[in-house]
C-alpha atoms as a PDB file:
ATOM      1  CA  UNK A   1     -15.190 -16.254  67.794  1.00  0.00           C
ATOM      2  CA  UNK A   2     -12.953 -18.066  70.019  1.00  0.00           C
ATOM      3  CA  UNK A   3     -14.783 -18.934  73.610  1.00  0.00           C
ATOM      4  CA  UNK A   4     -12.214 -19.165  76.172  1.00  0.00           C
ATOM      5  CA  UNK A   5     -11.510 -19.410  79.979  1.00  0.00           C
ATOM      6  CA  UNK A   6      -9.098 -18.281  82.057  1.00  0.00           C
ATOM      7  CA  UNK A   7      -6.839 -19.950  85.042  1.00  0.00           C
ATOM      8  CA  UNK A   8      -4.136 -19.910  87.220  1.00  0.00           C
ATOM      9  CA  UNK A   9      -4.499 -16.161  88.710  1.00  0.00           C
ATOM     10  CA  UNK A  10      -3.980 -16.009  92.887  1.00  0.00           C
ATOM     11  CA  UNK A  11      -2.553 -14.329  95.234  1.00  0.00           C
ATOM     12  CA  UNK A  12       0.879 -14.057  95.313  1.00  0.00           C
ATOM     13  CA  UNK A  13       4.036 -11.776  97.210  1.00  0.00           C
ATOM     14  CA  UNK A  14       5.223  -8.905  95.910  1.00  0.00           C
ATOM     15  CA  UNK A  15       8.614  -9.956  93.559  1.00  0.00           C
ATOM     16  CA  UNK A  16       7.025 -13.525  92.803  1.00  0.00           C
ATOM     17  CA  UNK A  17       5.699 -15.108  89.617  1.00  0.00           C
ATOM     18  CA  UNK A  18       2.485 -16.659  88.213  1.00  0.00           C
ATOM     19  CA  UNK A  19       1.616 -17.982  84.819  1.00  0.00           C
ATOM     20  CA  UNK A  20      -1.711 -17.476  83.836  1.00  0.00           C
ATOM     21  CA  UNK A  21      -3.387 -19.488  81.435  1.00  0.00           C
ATOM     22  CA  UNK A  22      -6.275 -19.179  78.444  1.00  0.00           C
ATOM     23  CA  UNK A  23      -8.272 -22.764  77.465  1.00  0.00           C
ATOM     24  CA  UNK A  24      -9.589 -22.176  74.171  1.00  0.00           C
ATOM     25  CA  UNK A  25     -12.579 -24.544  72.421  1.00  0.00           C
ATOM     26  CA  UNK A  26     -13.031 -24.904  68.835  1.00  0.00           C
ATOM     27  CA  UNK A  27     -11.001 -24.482  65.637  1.00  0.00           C
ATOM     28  CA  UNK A  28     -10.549 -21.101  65.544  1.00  0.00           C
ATOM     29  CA  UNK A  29      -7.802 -20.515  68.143  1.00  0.00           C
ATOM     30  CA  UNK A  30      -4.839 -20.988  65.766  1.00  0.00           C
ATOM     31  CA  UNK A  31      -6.102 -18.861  62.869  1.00  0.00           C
ATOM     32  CA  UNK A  32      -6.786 -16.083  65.802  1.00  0.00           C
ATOM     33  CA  UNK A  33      -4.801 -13.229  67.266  1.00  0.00           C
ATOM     34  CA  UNK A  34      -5.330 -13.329  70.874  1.00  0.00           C
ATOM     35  CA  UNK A  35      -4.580 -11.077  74.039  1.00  0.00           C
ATOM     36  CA  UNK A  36      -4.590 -10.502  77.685  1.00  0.00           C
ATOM     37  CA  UNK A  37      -6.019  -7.518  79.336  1.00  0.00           C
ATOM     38  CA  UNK A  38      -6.736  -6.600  83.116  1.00  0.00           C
ATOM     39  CA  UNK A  39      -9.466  -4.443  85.457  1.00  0.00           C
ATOM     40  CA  UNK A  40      -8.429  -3.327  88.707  1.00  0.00           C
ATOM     41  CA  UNK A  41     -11.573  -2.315  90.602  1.00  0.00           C
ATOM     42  CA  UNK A  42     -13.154   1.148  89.952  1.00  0.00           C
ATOM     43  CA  UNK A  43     -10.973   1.232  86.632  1.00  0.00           C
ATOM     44  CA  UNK A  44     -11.496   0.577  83.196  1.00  0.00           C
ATOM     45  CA  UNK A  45      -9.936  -2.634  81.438  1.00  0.00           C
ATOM     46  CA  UNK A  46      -6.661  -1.774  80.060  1.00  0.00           C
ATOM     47  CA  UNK A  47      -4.518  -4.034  77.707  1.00  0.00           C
ATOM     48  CA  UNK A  48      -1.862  -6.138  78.883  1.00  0.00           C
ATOM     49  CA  UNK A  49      -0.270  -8.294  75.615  1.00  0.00           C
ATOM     50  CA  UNK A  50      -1.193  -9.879  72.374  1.00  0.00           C
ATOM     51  CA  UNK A  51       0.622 -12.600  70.134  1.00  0.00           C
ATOM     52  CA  UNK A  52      -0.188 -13.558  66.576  1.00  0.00           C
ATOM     53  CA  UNK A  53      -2.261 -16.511  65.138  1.00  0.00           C
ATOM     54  CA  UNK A  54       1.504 -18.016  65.116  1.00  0.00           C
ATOM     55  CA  UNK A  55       3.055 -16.975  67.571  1.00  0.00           C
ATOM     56  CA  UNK A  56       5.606 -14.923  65.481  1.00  0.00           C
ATOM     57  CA  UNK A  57       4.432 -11.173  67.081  1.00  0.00           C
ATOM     58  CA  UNK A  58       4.065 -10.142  70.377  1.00  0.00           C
ATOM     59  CA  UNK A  59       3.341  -6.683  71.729  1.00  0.00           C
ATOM     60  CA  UNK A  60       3.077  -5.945  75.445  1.00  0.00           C
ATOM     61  CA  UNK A  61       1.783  -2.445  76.784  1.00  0.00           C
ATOM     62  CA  UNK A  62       4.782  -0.390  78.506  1.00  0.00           C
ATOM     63  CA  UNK A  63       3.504  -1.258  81.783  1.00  0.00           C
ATOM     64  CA  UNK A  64       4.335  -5.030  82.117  1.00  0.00           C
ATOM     65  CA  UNK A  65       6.937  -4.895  79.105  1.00  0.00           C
ATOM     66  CA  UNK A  66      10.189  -6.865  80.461  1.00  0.00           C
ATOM     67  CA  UNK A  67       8.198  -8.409  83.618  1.00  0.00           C
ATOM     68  CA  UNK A  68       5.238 -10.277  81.777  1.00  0.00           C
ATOM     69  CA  UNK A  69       5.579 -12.561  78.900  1.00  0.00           C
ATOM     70  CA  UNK A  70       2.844 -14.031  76.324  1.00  0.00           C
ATOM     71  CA  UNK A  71       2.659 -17.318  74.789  1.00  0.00           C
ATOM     72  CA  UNK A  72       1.182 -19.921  73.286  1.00  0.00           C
ATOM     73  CA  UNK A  73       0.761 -23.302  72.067  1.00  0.00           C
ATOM     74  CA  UNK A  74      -1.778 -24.236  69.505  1.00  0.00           C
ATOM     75  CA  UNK A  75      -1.242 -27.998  69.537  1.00  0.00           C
ATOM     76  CA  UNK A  76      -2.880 -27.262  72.839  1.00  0.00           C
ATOM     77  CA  UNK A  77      -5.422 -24.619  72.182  1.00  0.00           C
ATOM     78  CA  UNK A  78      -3.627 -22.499  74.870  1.00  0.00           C
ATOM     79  CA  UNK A  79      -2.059 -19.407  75.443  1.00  0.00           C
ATOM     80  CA  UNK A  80       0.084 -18.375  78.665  1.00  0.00           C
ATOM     81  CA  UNK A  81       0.808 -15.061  80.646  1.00  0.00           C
ATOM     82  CA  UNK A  82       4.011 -15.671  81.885  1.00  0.00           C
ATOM     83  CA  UNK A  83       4.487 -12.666  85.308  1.00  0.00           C
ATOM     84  CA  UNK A  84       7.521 -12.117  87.044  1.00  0.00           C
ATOM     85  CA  UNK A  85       8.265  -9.099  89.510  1.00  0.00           C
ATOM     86  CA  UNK A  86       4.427  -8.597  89.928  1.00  0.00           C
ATOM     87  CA  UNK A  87       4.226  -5.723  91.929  1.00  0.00           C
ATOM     88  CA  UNK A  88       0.522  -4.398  94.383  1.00  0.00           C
ATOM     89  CA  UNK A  89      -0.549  -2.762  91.127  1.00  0.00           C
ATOM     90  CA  UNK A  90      -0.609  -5.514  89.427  1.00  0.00           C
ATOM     91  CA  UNK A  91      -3.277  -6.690  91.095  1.00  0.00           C
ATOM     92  CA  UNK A  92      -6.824  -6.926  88.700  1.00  0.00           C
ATOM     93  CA  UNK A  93      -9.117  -9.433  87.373  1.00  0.00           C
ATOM     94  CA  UNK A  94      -7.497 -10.840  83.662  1.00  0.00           C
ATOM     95  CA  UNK A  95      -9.058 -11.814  81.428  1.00  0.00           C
ATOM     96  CA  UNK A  96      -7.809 -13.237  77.830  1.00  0.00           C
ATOM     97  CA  UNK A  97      -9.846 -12.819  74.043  1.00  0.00           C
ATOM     98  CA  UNK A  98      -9.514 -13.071  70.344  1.00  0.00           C
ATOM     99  CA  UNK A  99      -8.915 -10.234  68.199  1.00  0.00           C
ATOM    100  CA  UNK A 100     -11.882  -9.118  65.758  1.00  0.00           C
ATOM    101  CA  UNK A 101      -9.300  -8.632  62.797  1.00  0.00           C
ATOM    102  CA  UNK A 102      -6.714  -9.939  60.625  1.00  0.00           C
ATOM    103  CA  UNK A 103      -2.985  -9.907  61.260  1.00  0.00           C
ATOM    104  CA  UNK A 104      -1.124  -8.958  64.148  1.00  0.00           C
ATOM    105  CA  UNK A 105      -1.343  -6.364  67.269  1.00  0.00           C
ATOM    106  CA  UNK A 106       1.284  -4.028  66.860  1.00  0.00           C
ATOM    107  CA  UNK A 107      -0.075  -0.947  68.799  1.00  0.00           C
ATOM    108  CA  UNK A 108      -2.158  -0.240  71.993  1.00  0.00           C
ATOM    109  CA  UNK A 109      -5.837  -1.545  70.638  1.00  0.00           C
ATOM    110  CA  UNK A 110      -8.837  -1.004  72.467  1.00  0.00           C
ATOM    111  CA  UNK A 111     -11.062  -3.530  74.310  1.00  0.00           C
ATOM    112  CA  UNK A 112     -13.628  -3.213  71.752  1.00  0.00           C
ATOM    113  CA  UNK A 113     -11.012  -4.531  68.849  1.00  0.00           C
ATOM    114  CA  UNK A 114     -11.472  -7.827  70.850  1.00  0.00           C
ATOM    115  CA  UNK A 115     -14.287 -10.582  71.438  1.00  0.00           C
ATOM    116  CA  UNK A 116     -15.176 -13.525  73.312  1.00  0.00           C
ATOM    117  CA  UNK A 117     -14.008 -12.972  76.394  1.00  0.00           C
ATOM    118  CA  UNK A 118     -13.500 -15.588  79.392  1.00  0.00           C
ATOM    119  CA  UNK A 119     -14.550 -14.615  82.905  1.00  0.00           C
ATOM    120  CA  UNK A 120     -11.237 -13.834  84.109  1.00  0.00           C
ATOM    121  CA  UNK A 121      -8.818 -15.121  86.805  1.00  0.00           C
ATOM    122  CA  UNK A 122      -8.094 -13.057  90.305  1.00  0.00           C
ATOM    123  CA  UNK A 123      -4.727 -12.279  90.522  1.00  0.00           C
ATOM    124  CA  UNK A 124      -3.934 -10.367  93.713  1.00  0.00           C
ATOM    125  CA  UNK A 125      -0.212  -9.173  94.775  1.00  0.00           C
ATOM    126  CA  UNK A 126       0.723  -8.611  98.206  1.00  0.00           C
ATOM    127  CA  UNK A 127       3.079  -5.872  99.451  1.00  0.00           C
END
């Protein structure tokens, strides 16, 4: 397990940016595939991105895919949610967590393939 928290979520205009961040402890966080997901209120969490142990593979659901970007760095135990063109519906709580499994994310998982989770970062667009 990988404990983590979240920062950098806030309320921003429709069209602008923010780049979210994930703090990890321990020495787990580079051997781990990680990912963002997202809960508006009254709806379930949904999946946002993931990115391999290295870095090397990415996979971002259809709904953010050429707006949001993932990252990280694991010289800094960190991994980044880079949004641009965040639109109202954007809006949610986000939160990030490790992946129970080996190897890489390569189709829609579920919330339950993941663990660990933060307690998520507001981010709230504005039309």
């Amino acid at each position: 397990q990988v404990p983590v928290v979240e920062s950098g979520g806030g309320l921003v205009q429709a069209g602008g940016s923010l780049r979210l961040s994930c703090a990890a402890s321990g020495r787990t966080f580079s051997f781990s595939t990680m990912g963002w997901f997202r809960q508006a209120p009254g709806k379930e969490r949904e999946f946002v991105a993931a990115i391999s142990s290295t870095g090397s593979t990415t996979y971002h659901a259809d709904s953010v895919k050429g707006r949001f970007t993932i990252s990280r760095d694991n010289a800094k135990n960190t991994m980044y949610l880079q949004m641009n063109s965040l639109k109202p519906e954007d809006t949610a709580v986000y939160y990030c967590a490790s992946y129970r499994f080996y190897g890489a994310v390569t189709t829609t998982p579920r919330v339950s393939d993941f663990q660990s989770w933060g307690q998520g970062t507001q981010v709230t667009v504005a039309s």
